[in-house]
Protein backbone atom coordinates (compact mmCIF):
# COMPACT_ATOMS: atom_id res chain seq x y z
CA UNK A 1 -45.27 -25.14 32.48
CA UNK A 2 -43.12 -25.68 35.40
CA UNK A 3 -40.06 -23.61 35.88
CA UNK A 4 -37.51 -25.37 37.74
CA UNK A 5 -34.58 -23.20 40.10
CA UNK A 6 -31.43 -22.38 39.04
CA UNK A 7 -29.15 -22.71 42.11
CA UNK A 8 -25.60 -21.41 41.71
CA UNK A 9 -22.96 -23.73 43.66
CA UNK A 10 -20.43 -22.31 45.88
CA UNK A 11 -16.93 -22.39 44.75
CA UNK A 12 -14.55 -24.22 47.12
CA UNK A 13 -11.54 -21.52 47.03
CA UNK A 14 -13.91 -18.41 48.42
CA UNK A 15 -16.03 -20.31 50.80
CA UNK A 16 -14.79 -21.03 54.66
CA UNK A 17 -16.44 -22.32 56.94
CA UNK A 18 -16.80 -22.26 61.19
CA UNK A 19 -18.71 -22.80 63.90
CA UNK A 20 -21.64 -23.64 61.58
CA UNK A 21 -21.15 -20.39 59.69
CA UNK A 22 -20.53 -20.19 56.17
CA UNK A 23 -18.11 -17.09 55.33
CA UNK A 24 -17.91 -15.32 51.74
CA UNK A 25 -14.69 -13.39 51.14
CA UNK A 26 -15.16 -13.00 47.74
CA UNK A 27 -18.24 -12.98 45.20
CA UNK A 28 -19.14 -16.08 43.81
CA UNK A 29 -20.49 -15.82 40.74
CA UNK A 30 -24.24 -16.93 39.65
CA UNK A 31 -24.10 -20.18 37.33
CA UNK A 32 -25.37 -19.59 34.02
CA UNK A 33 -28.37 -21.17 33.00
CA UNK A 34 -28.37 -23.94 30.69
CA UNK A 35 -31.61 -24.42 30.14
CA UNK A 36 -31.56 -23.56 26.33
CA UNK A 37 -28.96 -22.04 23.69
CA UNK A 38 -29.46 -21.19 19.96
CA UNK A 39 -28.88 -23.53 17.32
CA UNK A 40 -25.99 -23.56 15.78
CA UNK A 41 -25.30 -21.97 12.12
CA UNK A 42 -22.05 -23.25 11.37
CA UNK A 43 -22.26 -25.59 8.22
CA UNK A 44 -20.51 -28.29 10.41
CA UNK A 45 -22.70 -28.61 13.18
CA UNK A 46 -25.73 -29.82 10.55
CA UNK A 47 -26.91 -32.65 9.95
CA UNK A 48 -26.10 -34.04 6.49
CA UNK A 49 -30.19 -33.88 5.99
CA UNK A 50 -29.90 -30.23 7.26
CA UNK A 51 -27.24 -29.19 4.87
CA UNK A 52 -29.04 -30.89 1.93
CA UNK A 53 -31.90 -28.75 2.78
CA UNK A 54 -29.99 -25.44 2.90
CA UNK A 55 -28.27 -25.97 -0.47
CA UNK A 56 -31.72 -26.84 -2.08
CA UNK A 57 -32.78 -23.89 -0.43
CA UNK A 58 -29.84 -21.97 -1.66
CA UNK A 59 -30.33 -23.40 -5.90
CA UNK A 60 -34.06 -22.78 -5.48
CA UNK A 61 -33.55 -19.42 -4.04
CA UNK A 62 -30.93 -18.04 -6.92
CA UNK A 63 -32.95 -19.67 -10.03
CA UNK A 64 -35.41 -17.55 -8.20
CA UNK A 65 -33.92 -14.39 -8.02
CA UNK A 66 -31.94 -14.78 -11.51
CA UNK A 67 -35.11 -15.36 -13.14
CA UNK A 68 -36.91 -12.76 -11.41
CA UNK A 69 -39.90 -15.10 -10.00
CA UNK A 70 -39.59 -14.38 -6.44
CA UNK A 71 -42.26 -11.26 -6.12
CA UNK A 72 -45.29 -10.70 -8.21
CA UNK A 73 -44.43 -9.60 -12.03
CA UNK A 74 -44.90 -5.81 -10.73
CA UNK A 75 -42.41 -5.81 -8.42
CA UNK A 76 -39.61 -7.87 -9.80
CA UNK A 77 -36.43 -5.82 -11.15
CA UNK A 78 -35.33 -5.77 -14.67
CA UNK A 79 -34.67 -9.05 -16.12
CA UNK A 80 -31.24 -10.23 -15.61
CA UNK A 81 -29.49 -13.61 -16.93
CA UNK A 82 -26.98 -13.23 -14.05
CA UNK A 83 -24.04 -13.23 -16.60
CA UNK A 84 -22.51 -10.35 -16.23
CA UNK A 85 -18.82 -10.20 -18.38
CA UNK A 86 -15.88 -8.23 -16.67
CA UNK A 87 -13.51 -6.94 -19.16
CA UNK A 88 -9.76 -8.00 -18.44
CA UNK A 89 -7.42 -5.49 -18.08
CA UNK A 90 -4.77 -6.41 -20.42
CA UNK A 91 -7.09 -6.82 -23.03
CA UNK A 92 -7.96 -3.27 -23.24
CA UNK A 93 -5.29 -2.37 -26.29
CA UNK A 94 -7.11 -4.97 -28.27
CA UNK A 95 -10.58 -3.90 -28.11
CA UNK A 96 -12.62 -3.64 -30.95
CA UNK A 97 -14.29 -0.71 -32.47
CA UNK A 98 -17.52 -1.14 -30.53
CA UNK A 99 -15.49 -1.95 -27.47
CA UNK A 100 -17.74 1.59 -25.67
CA UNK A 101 -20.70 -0.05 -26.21
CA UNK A 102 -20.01 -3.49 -24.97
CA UNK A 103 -18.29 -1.70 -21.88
CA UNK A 104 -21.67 0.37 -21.51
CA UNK A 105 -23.59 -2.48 -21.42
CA UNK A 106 -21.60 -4.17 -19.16
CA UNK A 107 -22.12 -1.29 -16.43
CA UNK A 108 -25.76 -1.65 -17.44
CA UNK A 109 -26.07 -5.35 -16.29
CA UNK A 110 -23.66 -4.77 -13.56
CA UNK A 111 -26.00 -1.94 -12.35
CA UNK A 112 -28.52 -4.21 -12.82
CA UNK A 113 -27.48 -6.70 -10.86
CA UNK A 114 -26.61 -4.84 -7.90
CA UNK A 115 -30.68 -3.51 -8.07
CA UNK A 116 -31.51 -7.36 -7.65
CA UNK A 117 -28.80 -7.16 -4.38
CA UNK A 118 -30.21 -4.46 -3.33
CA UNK A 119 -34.16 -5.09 -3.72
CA UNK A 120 -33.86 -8.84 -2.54
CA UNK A 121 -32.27 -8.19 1.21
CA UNK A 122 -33.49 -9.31 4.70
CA UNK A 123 -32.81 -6.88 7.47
CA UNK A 124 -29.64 -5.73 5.81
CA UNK A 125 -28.34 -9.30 4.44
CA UNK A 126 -28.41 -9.76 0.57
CA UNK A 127 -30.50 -12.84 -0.60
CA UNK A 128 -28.29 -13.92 -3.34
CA UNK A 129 -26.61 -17.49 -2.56
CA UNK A 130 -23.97 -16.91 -5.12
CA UNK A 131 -23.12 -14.09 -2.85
CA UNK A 132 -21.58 -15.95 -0.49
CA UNK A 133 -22.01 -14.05 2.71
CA UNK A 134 -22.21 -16.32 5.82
CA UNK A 135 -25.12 -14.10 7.03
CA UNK A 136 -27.27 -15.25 4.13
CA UNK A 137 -27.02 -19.09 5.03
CA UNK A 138 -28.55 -17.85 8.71
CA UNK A 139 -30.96 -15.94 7.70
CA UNK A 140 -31.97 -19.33 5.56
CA UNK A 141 -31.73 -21.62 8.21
CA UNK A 142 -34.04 -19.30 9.89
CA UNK A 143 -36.86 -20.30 7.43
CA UNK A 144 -35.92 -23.70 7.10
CA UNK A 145 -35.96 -24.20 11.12
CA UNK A 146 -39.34 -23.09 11.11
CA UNK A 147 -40.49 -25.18 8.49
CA UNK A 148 -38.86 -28.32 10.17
CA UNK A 149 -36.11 -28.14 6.96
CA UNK A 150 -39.01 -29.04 4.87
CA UNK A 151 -37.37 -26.93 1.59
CA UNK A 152 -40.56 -26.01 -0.39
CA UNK A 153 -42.42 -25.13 2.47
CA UNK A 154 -39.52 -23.10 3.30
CA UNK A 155 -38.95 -21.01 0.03
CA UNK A 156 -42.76 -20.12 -0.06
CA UNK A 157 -42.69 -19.15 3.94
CA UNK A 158 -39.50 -16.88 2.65
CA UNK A 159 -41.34 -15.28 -1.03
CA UNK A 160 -44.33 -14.61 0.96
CA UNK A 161 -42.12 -12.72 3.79
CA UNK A 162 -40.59 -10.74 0.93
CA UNK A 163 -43.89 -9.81 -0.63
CA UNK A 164 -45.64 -9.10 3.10
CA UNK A 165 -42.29 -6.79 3.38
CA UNK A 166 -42.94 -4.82 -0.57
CA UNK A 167 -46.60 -5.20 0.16
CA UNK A 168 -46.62 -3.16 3.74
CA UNK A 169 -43.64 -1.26 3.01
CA UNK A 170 -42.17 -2.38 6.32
CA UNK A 171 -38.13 -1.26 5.08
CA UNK A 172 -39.24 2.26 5.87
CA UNK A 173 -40.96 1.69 9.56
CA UNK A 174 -37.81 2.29 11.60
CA UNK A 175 -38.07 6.04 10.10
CA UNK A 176 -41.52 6.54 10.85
CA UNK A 177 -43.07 8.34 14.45
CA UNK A 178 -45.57 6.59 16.82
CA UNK A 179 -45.82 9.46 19.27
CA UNK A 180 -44.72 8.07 23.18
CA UNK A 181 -47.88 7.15 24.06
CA UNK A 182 -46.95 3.47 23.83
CA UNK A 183 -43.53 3.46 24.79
CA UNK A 184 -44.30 1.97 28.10
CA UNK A 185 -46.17 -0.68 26.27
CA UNK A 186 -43.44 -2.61 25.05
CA UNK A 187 -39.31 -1.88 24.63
CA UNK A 188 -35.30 -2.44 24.87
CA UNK A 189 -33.86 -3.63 27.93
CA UNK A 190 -30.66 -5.31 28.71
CA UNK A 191 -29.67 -8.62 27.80
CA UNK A 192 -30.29 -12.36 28.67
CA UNK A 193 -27.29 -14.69 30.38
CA UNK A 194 -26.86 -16.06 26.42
CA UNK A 195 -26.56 -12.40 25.27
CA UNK A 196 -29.81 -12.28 23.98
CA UNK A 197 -31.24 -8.25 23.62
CA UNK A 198 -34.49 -8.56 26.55
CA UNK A 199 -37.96 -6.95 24.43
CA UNK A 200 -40.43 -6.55 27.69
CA UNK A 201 -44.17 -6.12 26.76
CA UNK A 202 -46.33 -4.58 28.98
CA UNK A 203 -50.09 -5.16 28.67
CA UNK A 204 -51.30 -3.69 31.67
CA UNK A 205 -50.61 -0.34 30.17
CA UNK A 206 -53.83 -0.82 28.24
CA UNK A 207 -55.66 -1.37 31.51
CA UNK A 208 -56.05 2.72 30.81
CA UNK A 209 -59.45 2.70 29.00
CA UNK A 210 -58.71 5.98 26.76
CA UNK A 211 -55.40 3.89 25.79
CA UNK A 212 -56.88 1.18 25.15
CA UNK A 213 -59.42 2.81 22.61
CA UNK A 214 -56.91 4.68 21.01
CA UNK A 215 -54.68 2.03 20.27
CA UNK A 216 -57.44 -0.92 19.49
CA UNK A 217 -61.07 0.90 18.99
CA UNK A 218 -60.94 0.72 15.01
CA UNK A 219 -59.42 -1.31 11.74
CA UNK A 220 -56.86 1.93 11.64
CA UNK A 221 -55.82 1.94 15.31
CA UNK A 222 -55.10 -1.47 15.26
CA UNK A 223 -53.00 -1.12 11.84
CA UNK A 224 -51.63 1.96 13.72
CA UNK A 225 -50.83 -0.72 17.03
CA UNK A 226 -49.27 -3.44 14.58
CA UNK A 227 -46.97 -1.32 12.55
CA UNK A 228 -45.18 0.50 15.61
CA UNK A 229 -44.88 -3.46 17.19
CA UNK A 230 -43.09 -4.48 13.90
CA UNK A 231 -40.88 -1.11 14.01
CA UNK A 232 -39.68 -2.46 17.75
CA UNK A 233 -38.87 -5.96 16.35
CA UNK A 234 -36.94 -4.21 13.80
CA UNK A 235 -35.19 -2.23 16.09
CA UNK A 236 -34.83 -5.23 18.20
CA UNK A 237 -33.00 -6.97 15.09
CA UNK A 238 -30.48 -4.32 14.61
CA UNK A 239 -29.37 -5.75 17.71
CA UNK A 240 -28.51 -8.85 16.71
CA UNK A 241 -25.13 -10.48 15.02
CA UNK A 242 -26.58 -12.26 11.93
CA UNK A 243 -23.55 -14.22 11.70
CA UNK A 244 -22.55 -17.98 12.90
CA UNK A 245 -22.18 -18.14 15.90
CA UNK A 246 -23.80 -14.62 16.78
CA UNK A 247 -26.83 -13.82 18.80
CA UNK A 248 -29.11 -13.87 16.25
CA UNK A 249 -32.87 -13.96 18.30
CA UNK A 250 -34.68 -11.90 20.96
CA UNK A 251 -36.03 -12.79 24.30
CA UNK A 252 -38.95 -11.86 24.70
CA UNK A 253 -40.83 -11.23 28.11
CA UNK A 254 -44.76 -10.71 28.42
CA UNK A 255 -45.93 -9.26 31.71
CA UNK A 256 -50.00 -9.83 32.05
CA UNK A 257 -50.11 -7.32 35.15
CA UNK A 258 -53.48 -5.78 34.58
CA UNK A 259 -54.07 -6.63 31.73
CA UNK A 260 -57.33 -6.62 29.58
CA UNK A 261 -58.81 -9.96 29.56
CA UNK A 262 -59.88 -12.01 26.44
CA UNK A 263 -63.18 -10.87 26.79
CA UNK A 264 -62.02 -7.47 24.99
CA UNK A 265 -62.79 -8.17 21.89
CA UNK A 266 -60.39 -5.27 19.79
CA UNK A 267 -57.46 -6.66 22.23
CA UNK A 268 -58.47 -10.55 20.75
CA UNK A 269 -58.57 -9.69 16.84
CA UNK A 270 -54.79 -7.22 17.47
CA UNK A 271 -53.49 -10.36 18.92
CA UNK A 272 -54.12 -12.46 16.30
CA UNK A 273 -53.05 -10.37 13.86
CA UNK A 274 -49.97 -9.82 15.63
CA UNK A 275 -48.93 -13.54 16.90
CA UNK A 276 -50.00 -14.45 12.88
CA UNK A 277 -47.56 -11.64 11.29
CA UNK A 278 -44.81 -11.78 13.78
CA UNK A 279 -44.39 -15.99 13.73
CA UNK A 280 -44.72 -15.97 9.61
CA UNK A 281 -42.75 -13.07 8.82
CA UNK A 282 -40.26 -13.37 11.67
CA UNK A 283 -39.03 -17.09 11.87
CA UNK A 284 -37.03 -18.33 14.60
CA UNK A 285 -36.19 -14.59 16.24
CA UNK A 286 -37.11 -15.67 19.70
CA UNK A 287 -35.12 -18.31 21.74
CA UNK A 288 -37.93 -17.80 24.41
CA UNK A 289 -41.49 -16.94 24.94
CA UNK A 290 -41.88 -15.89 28.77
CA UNK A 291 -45.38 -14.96 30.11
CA UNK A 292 -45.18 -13.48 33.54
CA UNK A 293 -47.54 -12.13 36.00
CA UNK A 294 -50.05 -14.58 34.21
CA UNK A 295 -53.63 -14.46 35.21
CA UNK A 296 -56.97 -17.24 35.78
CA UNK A 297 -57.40 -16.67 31.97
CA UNK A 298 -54.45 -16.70 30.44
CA UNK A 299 -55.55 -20.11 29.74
CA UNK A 300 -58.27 -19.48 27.50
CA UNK A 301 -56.56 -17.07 25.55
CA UNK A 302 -53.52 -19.57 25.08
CA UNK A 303 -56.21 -22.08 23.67
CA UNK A 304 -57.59 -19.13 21.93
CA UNK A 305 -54.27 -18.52 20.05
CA UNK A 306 -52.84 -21.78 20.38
CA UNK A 307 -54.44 -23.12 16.53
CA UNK A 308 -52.24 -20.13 15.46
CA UNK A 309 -49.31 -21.10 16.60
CA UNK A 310 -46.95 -24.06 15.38
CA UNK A 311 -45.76 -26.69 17.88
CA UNK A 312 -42.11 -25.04 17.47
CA UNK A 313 -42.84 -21.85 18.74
CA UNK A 314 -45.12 -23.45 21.28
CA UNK A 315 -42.05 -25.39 22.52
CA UNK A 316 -40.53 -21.95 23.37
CA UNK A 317 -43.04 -20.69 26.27
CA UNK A 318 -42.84 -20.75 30.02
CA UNK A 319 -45.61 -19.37 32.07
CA UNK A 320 -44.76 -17.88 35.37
CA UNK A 321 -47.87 -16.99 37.91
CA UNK A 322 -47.03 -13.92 40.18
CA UNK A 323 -45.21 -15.67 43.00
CA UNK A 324 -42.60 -17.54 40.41
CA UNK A 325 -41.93 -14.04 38.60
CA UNK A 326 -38.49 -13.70 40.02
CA UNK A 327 -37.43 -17.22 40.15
CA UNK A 328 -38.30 -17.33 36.45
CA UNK A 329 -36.62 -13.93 35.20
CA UNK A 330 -33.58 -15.05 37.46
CA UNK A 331 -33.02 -18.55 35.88
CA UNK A 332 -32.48 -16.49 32.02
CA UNK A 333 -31.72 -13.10 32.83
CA UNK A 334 -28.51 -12.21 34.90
CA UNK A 335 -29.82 -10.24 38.41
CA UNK A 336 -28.08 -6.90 37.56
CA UNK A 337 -30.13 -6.95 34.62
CA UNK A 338 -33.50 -8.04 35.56
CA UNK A 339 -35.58 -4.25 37.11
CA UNK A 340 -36.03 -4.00 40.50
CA UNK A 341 -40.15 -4.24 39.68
CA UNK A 342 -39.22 -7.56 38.75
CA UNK A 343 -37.39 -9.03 41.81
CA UNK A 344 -33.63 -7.41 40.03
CA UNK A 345 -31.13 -5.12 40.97
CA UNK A 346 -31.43 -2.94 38.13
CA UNK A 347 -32.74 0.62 38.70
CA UNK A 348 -33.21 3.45 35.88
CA UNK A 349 -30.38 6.42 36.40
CA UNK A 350 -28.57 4.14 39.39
CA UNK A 351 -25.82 6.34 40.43
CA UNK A 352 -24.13 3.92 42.32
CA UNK A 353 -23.67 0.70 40.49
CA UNK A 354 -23.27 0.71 36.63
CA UNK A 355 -22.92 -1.65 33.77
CA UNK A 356 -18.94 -1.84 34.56
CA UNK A 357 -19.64 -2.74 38.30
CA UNK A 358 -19.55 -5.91 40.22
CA UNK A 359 -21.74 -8.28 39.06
CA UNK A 360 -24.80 -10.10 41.10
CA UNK A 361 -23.34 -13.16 42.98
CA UNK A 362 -25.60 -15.88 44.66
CA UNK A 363 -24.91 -18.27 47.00
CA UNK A 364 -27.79 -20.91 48.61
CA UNK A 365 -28.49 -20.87 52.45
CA UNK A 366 -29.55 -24.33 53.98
CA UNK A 367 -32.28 -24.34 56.08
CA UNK A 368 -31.14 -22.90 59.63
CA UNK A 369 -28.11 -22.39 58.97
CA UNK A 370 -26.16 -18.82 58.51
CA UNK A 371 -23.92 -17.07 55.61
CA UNK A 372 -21.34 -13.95 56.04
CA UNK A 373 -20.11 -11.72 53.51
CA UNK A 374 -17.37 -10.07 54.31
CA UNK A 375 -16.38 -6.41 52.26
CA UNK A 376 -12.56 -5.29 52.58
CA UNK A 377 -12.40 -1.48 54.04
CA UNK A 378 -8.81 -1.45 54.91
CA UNK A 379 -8.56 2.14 53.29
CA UNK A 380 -9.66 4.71 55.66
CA UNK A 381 -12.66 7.01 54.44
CA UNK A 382 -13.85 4.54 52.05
CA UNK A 383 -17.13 4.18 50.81
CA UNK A 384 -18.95 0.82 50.89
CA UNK A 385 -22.15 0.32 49.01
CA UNK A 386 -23.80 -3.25 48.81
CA UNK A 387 -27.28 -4.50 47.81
CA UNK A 388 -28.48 -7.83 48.68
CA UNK A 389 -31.51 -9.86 48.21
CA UNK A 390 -33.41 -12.84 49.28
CA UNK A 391 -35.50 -14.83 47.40
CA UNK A 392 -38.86 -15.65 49.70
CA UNK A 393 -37.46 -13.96 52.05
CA UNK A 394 -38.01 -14.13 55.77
CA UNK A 395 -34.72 -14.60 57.06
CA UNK A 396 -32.44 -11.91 59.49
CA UNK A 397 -30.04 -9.88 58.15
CA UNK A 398 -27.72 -7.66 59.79
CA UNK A 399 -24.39 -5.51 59.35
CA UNK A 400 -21.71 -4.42 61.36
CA UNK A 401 -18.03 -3.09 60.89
CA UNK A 402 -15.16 -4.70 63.32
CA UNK A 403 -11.86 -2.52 62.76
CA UNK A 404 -8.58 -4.24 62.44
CA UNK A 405 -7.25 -2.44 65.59
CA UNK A 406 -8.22 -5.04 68.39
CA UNK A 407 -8.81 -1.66 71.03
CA UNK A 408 -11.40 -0.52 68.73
CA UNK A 409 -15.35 -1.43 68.65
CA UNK A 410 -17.18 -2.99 66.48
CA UNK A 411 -19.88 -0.56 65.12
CA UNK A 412 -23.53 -1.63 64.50
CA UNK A 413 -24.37 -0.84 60.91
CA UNK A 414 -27.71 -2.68 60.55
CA UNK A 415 -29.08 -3.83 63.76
CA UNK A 416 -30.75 -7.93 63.04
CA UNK A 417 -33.98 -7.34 61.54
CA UNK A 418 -36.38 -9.49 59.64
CA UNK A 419 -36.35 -9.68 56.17
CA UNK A 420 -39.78 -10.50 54.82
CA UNK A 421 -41.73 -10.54 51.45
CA UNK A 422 -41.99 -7.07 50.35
CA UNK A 423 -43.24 -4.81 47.54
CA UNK A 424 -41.23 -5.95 44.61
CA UNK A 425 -40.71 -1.99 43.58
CA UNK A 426 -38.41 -1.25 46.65
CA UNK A 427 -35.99 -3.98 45.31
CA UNK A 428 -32.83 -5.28 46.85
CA UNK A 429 -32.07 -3.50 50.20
CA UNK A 430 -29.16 -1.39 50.08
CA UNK A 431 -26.78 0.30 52.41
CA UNK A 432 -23.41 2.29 52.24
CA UNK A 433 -20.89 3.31 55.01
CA UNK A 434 -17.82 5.26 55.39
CA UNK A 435 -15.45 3.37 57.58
CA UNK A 436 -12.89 6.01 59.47
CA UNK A 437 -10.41 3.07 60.27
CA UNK A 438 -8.81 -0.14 58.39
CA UNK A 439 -11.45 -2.61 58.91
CA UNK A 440 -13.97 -4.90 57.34
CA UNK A 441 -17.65 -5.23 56.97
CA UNK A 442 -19.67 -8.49 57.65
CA UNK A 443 -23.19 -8.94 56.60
CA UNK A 444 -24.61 -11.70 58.35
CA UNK A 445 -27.90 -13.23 57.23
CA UNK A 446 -29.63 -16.12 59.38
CA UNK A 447 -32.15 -18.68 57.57
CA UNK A 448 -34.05 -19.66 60.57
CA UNK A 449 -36.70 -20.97 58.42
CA UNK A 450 -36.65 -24.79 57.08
CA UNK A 451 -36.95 -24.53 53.94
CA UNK A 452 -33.43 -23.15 51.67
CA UNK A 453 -33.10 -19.48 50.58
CA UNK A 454 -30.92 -18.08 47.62
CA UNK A 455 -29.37 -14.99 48.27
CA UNK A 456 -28.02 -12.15 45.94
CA UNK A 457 -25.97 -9.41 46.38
CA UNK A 458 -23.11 -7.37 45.39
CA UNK A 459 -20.61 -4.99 46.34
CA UNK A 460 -18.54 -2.02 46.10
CA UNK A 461 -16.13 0.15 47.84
CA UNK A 462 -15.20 3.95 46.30
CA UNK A 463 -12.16 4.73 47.47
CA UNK A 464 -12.00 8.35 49.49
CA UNK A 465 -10.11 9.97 46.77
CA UNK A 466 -13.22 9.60 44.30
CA UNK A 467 -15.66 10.73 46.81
């Protein structure tokens, strides 16, 4: 699947130019991608066909639950007609003799009722149409979206999510322990540029061949493997704003680094039983599929899974080989939040830039031509930190600091070296300095090749009274 660049454009007001130059004195700010957003759950974006569906849904669901046919005889709730009678204040004076027992059995079917509430919930939202909640028409949608708002095959996709739920007991995995030892296979981090929570799985982890036989050797390990990957969905869940309009699905990103091949047998039947579990008890949680890093025979196992798979969630993948793993993260995931393994500026305990710091900028250098930033240090003893980047690299980049004073010298911060493809783990390059007079810095980098570059960087100056 080809992955197309996403090239921010300069904005007029902080761009100069001269001699050929082109001079930044402020960030510009990386366009977001619109490659894809969620669809929407407010009743009046659907269709008329797509509301019809969701209030068939809706009838079919509470004749369900009202009539207790929506799990197996064993584990419906007491039977409850749904009518439950609240007594009117002002009548209380004329109550008849038996009015205590009436009142008792009124709490009794209330009580009941709120068992049904409380037994028929998805990932916190109550079930009950007659309910009302707004979160209970997405989580609906959800079904019927992956169903193509086909209603029946809907409401049996949702009763046998319900039952796989009782069945496994999978309410009570977010209290249970897995033990660390796949932690770096698969977690949490950051967000997308639609504010979708980033899941990374890492299957080169099980490149490690006593892992590997721990987690997928037997029946138990694998039930072991499958039950800590649904606790992380659920965790990635609790993330999410189950509301119209909210961010209510994951990103998910699949890095085949080292990975086993489809040859491994144990790694082929936990697959399955995870792509099968996750896509029928999980409907319409990821807004993309990304496979990174993918190797020769990816292929194979794509057409090995691919019978498993329906067309929808199909339509959600993008490949990326190794050279296209940036360029790929880049055009979904903002820069400051894509790890430095991964082309990004983000680093684990980074002392120097936080969440609350400049964001990545990105501006597009023409084939031979040049592009300045320029970072204000008029206050004297102020620290200047900046990280920049080049995608493909191979173009010069230097620094220097010219003082305001015209009897002073400019000072040689980075003397013009070539920046070429490196070692993805080093990340952006980064620099500081401490300018002792009012000045400015200008980073100059030269695109000699013939081909364009995008650049990325950021900035930030601590003033001398916070160093």
């Amino acid at each position: 699947m080809a992955v197309e660049d996403s090239i921010a454009q300069e904005q007029p007001s902080k761009v100069a130019q001269e001699n050929g130059k082109v001079f930044l004195s402020e960030p510009t700010a990386v366009e977001k991608s619109s490659s894809y957003r969620e669809e929407s759950d407010f009743l009046s974006d659907l269709k008329d066909s797509e509301k019809k569906a969701l209030f068939e849904l809706k009838t079919q669901l509470e004749e369900a639950i009202l009539g207790n046919c929506l799990l197996k005889k064993e584990d419906q709730p007491e039977k409850n007609d749904g009518n439950v009678m609240k007594a009117e204040k002002g009548d209380e004076e004329d109550q008849p003799e038996d009015a205590g027992e009436e009142k008792a059995t009124q709490q009794c079917e209330e009580k009941k009722f709120e068992e049904i509430n409380n037994i028929l919930c998805l990932w916190g939202v109550p079930l009950l149409p007659s309910k009302g909640r707004e979160a209970t028409d997405v989580i609906l949608l959800k079904f019927l979206r992956a169903r193509e708002f086909k209603v029946n095959d809907a409401f049996e996709m949702l009763k046998n999510t319900l039952q796989w739920r009782k069945d496994g007991n999978i309410d009570s995995v977010l209290e249970e322990e897995f033990g660390a030892e796949l932690g770096s296979a698969a977690y949490m981090n950051g967000i997308d540029k639609e504010g979708h929570p980033v899941c990374y799985n890492i299957y080169g982890v099980f490149e490690d061949e006593e892992l590997y036989k721990k987690t997928f050797g037997t029946d138990e390990n694998r039930r072991h493997f499958l039950r800590w990957r649904f606790q992380l969905m659920e965790k990635g869940i609790q993330k999410l704003d189950l509301r119209p309009g909210g961010v209510t699905s994951l990103l998910q990103i699949n890095d085949l680094k080292n990975s086993p091949g489809p040859s491994r047998k144990e790694l082929r039947i936990a697959m399955k039983q995870a792509v099968g579990a996750l896509q029928d008890n999980y409907p319409e949680y990821v807004a993309r599929n990304i496979f990174i890093n993918v190797p020769f025979w990816f292929y194979a196992l794509n057409a090995l899974l691919s019978p498993f798979l329906t067309q929808r969630s199909k339509s959600k993948f993008v490949v990326a080989r190794p050279a296209k793993v940036t360029d790929t993260l880049l055009k979904y995931i903002p820069a400051e939040e894509v790890p430095v393994q991964y082309g990004g500026f983000k680093r684990e305990n980074d002392f120097e830039f936080s969440d609350q710091d400049a964001a990545v900028s990105e501006i597009s250098i023409k084939a031979g031509s040049t592009v300045t930033i320029e970072i204000p240090a008029e206050e004297v003893g102020s620290t200047s930190i900046w990280e920049l980047m080049v995608l493909n690299w191979e173009v010069n980049y230097k620094a220097e600091f010219v003082p305001f004073d015209q009897g002073s010298y400019t000072i040689i911060v980075q003397k013009s070296k070539k920046m070429v493809s490196q070692s993805l783990e080093e990340g952006p390059i980064r620099n500081t300095f401490i300018n002792n007079e009012s000045g400015k810095l200008i980073l100059t980098i030269d695109n000699t090749s013939s081909k364009k570059k995008r650049l990325l960087y950021r900035y930030k100056t601590k003033k001398s009274s916070s160093l």
